[in-house]
Protein backbone atom coordinates (compact mmCIF):
# COMPACT_ATOMS: atom_id res chain seq x y z
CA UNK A 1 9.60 -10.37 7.71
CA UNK A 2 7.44 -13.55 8.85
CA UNK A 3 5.80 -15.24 5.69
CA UNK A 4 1.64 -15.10 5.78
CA UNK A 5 0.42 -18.21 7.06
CA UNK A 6 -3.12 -18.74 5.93
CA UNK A 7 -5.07 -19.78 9.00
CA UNK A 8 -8.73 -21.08 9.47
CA UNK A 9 -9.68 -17.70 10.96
CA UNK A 10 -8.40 -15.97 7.91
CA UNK A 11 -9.93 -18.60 5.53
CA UNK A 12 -13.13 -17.50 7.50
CA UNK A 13 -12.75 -14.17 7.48
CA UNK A 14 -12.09 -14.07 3.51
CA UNK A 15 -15.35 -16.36 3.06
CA UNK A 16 -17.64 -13.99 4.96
CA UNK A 17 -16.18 -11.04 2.79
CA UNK A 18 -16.73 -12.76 -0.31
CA UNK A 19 -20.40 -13.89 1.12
CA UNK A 20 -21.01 -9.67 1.61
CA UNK A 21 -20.67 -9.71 -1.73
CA UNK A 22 -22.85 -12.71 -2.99
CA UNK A 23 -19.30 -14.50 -3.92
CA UNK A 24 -19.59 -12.59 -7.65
CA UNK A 25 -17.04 -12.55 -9.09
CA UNK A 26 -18.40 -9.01 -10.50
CA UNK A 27 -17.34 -7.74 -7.70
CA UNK A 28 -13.71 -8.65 -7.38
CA UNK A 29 -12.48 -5.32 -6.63
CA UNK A 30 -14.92 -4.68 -3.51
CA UNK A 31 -13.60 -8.01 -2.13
CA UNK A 32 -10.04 -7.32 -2.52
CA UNK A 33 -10.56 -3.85 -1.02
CA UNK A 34 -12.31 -5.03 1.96
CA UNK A 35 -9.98 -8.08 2.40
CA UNK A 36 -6.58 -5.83 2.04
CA UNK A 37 -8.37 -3.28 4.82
CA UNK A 38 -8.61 -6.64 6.86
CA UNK A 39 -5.54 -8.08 6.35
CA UNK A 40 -3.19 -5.14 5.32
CA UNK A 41 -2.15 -6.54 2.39
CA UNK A 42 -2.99 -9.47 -0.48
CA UNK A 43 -0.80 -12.13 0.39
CA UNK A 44 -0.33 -15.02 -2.74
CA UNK A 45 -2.12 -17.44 0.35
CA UNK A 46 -5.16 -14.94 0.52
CA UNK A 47 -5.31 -14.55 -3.31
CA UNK A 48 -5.85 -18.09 -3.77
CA UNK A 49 -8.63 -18.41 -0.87
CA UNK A 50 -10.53 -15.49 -2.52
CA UNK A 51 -9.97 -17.30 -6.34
CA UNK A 52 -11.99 -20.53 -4.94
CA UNK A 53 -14.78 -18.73 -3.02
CA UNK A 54 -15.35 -16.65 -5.94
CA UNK A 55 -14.99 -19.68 -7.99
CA UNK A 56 -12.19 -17.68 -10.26
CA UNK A 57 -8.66 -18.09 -11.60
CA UNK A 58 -5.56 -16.89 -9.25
CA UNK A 59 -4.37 -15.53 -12.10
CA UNK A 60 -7.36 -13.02 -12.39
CA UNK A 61 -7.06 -11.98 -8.92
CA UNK A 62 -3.46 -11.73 -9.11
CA UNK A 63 -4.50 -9.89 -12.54
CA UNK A 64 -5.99 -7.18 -10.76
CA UNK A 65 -4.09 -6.62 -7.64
CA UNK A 66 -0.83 -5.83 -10.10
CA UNK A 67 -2.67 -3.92 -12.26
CA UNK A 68 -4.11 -1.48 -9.53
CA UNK A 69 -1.46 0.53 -7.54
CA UNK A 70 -3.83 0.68 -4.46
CA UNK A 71 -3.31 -3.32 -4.15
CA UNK A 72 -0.35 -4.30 -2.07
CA UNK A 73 1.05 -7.95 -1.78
CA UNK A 74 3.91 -6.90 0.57
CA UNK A 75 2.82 -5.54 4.42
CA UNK A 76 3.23 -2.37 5.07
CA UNK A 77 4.50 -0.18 8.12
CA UNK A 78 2.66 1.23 10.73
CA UNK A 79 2.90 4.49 9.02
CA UNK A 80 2.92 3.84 4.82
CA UNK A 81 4.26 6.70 3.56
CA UNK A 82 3.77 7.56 -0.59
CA UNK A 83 5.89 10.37 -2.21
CA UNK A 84 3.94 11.40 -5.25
CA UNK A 85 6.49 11.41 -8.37
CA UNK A 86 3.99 12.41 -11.08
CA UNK A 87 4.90 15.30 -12.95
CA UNK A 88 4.30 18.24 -10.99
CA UNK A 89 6.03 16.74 -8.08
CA UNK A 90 8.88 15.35 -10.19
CA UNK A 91 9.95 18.78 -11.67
CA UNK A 92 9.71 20.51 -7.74
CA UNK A 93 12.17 18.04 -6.01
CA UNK A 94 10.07 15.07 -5.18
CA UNK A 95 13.34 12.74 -5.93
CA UNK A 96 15.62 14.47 -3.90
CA UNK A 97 12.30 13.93 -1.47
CA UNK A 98 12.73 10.19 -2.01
CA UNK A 99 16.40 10.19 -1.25
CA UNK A 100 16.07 11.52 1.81
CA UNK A 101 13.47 9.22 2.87
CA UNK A 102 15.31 5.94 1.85
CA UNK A 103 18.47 7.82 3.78
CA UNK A 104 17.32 8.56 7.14
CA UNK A 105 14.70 4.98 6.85
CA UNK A 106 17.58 2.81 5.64
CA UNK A 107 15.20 1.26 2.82
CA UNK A 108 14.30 1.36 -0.38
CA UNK A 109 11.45 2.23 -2.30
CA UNK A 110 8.67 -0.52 -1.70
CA UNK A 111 11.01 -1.47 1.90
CA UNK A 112 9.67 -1.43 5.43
CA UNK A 113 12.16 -0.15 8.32
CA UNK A 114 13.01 -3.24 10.30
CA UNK A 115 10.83 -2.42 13.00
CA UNK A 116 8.07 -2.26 11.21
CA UNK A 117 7.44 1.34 11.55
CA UNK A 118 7.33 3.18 7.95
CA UNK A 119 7.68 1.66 4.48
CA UNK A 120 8.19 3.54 1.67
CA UNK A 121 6.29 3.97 -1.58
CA UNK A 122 6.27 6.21 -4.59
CA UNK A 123 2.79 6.67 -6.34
CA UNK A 124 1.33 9.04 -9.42
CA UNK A 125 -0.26 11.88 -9.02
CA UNK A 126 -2.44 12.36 -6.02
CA UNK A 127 -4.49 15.46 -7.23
CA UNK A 128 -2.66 17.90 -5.21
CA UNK A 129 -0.53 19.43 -7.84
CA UNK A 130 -0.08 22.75 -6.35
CA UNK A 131 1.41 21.49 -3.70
CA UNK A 132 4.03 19.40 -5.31
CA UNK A 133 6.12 17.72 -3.92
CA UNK A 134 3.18 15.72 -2.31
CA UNK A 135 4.11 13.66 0.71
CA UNK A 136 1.23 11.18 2.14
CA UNK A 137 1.89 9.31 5.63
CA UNK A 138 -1.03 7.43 6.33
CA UNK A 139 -3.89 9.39 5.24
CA UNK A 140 -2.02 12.58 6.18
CA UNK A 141 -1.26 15.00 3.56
CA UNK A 142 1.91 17.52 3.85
CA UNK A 143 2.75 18.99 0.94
CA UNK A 144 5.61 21.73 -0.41
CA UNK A 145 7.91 19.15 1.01
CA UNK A 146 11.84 19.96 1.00
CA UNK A 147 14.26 17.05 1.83
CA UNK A 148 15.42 19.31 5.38
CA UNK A 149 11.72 18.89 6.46
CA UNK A 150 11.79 14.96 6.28
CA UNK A 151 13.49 14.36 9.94
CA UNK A 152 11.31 16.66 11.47
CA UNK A 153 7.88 14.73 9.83
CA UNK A 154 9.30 11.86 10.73
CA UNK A 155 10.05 12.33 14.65
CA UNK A 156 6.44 13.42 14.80
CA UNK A 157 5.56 9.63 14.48
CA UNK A 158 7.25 8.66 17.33
């Protein structure tokens, strides 16, 4: 994986975000959403360009991107996929969900397959307890998922 290079562009990009929003820093969570939908992901680099146009401390931002599970630093793949593990899930198989994931991917949790295709994340409760285990690619839902459905979902995304 390439490090983020910050570029004008981006530096551009970020200040007419943070402009949409009157630069407050009230509204540091509407920036970072918007930003992360442009970007992908909240890159250190891209922290520190929204800190000074919203005349704040990294450390806030950084604050409240690792504080909210939503906020990513790391890219993700093509297709992010999120295994729920909260309760419901966890007691109808969603680890054995996760271990086939990181075995057919090659990755761990919070990993990207070298091509850039899937990475994997694990999340809390998505609402859709009743049909634990809870698999999300994308914005896709599939739930009831059993660890010998995995291969098929996943040769759908090719």
């Amino acid at each position: 994986m390439s490090t983020f290079k910050l570029q004008d562009c981006h530096k551009q990009t970020i200040k007419d975000i943070c402009k949409q929003f009157n630069n407050n820093p009230g509204e540091l969570i509407s920036v970072l959403h918007k930003t992360q939908g442009e970007f992908g992901y909240l890159p250190e680099e891209v922290q520190r360009e929204i800190a000074a146009n919203l005349k704040i401390s990294v450390a806030k931002v950084y604050g409240v991107v690792t504080f909210y599970s939503f906020f990513t630093m790391t890219p993700k793949g093509k297709y992010p996929i999120s295994v729920c593990t909260g309760t419901a899930c966890y007691v109808r198989g969603a680890e054995k969900v996760v271990d086939e994931l990181k075995d057919l991917l090659k990755i761990k949790v919070g990993g990207v397959t070298e091509d850039g295709k899937f990475s994997l994340d694990c999340l809390r409760c998505v609402g859709a307890c009743g049909l634990a285990p809870v698999v999300l690619i994308g914005e896709k839902v599939y739930g009831r998922v059993e660890p010998h459905q995995i291969k098929g979902i996943l040769e759908s995304y090719e």
